[in-house]
Protein backbone atom coordinates (compact mmCIF):
# COMPACT_ATOMS: atom_id res chain seq x y z
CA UNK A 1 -31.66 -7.34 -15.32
CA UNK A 2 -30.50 -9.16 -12.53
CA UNK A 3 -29.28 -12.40 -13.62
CA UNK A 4 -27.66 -15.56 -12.20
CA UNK A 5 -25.43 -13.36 -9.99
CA UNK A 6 -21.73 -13.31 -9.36
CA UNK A 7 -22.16 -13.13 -5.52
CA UNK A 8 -20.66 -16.55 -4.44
CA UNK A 9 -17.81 -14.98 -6.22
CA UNK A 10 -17.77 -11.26 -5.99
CA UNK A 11 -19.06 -8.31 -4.30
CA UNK A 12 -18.02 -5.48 -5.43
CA UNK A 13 -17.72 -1.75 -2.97
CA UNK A 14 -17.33 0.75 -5.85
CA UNK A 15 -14.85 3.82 -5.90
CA UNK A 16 -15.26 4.58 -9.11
CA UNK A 17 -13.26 7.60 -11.09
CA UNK A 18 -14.00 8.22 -15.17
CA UNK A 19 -10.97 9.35 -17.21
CA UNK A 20 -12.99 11.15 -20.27
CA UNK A 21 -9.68 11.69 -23.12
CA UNK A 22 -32.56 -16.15 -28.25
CA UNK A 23 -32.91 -19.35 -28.28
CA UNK A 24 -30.18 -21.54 -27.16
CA UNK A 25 -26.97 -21.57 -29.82
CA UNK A 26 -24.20 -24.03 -29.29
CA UNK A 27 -21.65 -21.96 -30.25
CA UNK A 28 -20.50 -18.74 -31.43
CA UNK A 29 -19.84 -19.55 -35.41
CA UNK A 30 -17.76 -17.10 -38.26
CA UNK A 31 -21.39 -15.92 -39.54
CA UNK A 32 -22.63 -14.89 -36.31
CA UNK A 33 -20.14 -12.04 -37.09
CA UNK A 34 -18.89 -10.47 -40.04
CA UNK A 35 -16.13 -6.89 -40.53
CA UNK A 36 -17.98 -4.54 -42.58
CA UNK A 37 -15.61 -1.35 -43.57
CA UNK A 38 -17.31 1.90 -41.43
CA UNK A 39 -14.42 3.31 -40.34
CA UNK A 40 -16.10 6.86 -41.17
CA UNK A 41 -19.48 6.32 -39.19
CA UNK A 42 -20.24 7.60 -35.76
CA UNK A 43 -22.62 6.95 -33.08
CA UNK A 44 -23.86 9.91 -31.43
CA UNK A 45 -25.96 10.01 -28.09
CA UNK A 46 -28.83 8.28 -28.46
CA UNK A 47 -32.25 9.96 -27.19
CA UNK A 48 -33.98 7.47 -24.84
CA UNK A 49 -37.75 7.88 -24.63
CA UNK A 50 -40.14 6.13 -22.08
CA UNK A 51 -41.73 2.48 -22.88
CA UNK A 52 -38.68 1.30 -24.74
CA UNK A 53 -37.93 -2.38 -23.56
CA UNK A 54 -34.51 -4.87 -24.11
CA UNK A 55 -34.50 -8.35 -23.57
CA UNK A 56 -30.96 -10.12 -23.51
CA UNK A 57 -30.60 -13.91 -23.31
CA UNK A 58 -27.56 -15.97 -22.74
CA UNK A 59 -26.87 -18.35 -25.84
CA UNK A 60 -23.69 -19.77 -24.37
CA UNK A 61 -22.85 -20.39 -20.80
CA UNK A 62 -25.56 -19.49 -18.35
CA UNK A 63 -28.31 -20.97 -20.35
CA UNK A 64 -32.00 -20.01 -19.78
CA UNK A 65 -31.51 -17.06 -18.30
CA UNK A 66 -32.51 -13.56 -19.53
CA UNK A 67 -32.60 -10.03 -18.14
CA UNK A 68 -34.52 -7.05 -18.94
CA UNK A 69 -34.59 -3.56 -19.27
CA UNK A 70 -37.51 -1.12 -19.28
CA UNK A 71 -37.34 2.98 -19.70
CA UNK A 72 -39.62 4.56 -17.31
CA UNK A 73 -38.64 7.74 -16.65
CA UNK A 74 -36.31 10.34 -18.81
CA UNK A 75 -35.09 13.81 -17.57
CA UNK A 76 -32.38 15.80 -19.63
CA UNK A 77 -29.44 14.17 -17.47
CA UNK A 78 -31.04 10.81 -16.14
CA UNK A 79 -33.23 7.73 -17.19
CA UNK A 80 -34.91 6.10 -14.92
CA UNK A 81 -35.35 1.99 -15.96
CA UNK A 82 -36.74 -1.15 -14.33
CA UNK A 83 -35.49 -4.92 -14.83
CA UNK A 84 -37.78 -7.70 -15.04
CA UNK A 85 -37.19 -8.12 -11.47
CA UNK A 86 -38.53 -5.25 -10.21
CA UNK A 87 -35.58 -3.44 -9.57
CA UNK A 88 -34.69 0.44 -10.51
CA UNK A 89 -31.79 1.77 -12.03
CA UNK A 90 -30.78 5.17 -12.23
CA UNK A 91 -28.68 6.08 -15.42
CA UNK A 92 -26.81 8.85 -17.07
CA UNK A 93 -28.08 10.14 -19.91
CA UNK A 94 -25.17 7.71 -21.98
CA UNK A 95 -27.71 4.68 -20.26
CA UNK A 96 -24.71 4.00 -17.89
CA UNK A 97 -25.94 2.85 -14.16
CA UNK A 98 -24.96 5.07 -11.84
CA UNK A 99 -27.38 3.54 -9.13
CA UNK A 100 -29.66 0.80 -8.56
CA UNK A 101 -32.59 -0.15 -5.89
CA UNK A 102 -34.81 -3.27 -4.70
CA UNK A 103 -38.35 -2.95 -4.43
CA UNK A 104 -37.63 -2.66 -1.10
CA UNK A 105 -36.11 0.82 -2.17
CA UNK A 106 -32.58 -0.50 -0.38
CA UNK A 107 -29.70 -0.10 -2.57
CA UNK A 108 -28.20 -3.43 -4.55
CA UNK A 109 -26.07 -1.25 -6.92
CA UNK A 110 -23.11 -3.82 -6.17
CA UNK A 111 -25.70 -6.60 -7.76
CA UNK A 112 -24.95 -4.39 -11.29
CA UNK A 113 -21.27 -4.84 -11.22
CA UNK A 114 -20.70 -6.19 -14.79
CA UNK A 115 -23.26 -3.79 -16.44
CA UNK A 116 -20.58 -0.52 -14.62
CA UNK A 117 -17.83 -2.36 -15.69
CA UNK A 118 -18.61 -3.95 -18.86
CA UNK A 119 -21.14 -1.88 -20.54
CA UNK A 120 -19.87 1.60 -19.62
CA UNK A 121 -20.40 3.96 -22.76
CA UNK A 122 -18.88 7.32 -23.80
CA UNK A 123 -20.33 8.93 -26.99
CA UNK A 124 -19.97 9.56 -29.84
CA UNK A 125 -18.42 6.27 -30.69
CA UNK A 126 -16.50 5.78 -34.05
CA UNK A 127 -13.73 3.58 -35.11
CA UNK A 128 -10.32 4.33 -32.97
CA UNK A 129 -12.35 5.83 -29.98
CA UNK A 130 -10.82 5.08 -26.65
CA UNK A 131 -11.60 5.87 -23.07
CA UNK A 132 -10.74 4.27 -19.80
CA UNK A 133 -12.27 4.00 -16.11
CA UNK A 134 -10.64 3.10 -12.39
CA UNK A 135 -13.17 0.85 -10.04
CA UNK A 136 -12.10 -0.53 -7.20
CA UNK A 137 -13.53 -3.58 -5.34
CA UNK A 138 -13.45 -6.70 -4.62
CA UNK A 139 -12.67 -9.63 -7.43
CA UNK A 140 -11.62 -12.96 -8.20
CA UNK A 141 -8.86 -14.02 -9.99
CA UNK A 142 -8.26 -17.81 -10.47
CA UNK A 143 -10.75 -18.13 -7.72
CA UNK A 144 -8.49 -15.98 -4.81
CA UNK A 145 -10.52 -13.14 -3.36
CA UNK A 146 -8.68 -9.73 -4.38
CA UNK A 147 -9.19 -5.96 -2.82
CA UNK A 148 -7.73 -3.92 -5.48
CA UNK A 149 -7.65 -1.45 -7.91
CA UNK A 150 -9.17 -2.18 -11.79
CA UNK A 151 -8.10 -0.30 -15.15
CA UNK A 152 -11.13 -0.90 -17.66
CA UNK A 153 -10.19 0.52 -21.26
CA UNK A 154 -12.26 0.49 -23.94
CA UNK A 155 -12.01 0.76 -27.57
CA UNK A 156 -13.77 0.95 -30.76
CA UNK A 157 -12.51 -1.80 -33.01
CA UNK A 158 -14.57 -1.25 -36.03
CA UNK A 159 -18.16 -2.05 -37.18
CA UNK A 160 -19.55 -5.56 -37.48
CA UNK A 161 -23.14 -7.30 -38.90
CA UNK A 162 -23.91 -9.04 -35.93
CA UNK A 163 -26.96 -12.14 -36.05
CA UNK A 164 -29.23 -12.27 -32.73
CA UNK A 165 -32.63 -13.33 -32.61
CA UNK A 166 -34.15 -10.18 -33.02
CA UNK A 167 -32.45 -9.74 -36.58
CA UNK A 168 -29.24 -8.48 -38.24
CA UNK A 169 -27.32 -5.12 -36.75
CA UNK A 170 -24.94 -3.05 -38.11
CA UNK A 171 -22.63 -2.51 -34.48
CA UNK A 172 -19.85 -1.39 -33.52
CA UNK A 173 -17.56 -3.42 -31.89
CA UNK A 174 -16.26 -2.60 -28.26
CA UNK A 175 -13.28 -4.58 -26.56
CA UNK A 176 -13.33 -4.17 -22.92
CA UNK A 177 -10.23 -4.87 -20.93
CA UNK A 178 -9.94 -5.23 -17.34
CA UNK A 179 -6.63 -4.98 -15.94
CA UNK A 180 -5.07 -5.12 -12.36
CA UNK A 181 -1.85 -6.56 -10.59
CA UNK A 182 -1.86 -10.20 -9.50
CA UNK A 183 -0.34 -9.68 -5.41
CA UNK A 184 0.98 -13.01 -5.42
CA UNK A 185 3.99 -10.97 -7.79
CA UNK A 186 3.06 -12.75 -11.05
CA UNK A 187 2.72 -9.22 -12.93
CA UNK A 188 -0.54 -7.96 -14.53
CA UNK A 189 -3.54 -10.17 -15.10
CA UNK A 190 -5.64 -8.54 -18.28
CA UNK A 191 -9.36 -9.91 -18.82
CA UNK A 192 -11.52 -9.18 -22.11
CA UNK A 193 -14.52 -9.27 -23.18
CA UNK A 194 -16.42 -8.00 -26.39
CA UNK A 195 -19.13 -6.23 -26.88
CA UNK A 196 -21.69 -5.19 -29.79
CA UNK A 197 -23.44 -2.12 -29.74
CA UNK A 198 -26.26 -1.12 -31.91
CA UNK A 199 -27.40 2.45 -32.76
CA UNK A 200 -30.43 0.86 -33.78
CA UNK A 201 -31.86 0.06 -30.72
CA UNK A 202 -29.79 2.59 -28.67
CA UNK A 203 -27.66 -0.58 -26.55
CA UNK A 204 -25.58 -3.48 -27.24
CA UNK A 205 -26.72 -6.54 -29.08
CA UNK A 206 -24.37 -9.11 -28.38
CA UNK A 207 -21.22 -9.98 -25.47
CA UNK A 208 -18.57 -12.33 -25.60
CA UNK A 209 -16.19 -13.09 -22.46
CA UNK A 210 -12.66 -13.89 -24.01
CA UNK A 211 -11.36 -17.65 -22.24
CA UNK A 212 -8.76 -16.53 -19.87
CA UNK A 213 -7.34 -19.01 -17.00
CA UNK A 214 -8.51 -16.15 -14.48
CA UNK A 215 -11.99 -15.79 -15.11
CA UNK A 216 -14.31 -18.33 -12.83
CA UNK A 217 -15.45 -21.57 -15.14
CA UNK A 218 -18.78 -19.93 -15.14
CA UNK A 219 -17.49 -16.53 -17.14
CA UNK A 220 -15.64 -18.81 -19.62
CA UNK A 221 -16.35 -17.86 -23.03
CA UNK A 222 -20.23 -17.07 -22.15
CA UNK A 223 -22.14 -15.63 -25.25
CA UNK A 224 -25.28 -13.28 -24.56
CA UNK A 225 -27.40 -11.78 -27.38
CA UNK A 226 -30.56 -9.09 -27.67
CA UNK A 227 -33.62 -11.55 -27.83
CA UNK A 228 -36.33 -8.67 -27.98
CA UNK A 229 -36.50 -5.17 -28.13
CA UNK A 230 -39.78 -2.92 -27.76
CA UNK A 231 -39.26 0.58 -29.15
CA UNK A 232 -41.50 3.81 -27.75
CA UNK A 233 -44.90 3.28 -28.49
């Protein structure tokens, strides 16, 4: 799963605290998504089960490259995956990294920064659902290298038909926001980014970085989506 990496720009020492309560597509078009009413349905925690494989492919920004994920190992309260790279990640049982290694066995869980920011999961999900986490590290905003604290909320927006190359999911819709205080005094700088996740195949199915004038021009508006996904055989 390690893809074109964010070092030049980031690299991130984690203190992290949890507050419980494709082919290549131009552009993102209306019919990629579409609101369907669910506002009763809920995901529960999925049961992960060893040999089942994602592929995810950027369709927009970051073109030609991919990342997988490959479930190797499950205990009652950790899953054990590997990325096309040869790297292993140690997750909850929610499929949330909680550490990751080379080959070499030396630790690169900094490498992982956007999956434990971005794809961080608390179940059940259902419309309304909201939960929150504190990481601090380094970042860049508008390019100027920060030491700070993060807020990342979450929240279930509703469920949408999402289109990826795999086929059509029912998912419910995630928006992540990052938020922290600019030093130079300009107030609060708020990044977002939305994500799809599928009960289907037990992870998300699509990501969309919101254009903000702090991200870096390469996290402008960049569009990933689930290319392949192998279940247990």
């Amino acid at each position: 799963m390690k893809k074109k990496t964010f070092l030049g720009y980031l690299f991130l020492v984690f203190s992290s605290t949890l507050f419980v309560s494709c082919a290549t597509t131009p552009d993102l078009k209306e019919e990629e998504t579409k609101e369907i009413s669910h506002s009763f349905e809920r995901i529960g925690l999925p049961e992960y089960k060893v040999g089942e494989t994602w592929e995810w492919r950027w369709i927009r920004g970051q073109e030609g490259h991919s990342w997988t994920n490959k479930v190797v190992g499950v205990k009652e309260n950790e899953i054990v995956a590997v990325t096309g790279k040869g790297d292993k990640l140690f997750l909850d049982n929610q499929y949330n990294i909680l550490k990751a290694t080379n080959p070499k066995g030396e630790d690169v869980t900094q490498n992982f920064w956007w999956e434990r920011w971005f794809w961080f999961k608390n179940f059940p999900l259902h419309v309304g659902k909201k939960w929150k986490q504190i990481q601090k590290g380094v970042f860049y905003i508008e390019a100027k290298r920060v030491v700070q604290e993060y807020e990342i909320t979450y929240e279930v927006e509703g469920f949408e038909e999402v289109n990826t190359p795999v086929g059509g999911f029912n998912a419910a819709k995630i928006l992540t926001t990052l938020t922290t205080e600019d030093k130079s005094g300009k107030g609060k700088v708020t990044l977002k980014v939305n994500m799809w996740y599928s009960k289907e195949v037990k992870n998300y199915v699509m990501g969309e970085w919101e254009y903000s004038p702090h991200w870096v021009p390469e996290w402008q508006g960049v569009v990933f989506k689930l290319s392949k996904f192998e279940p247990s055989k």
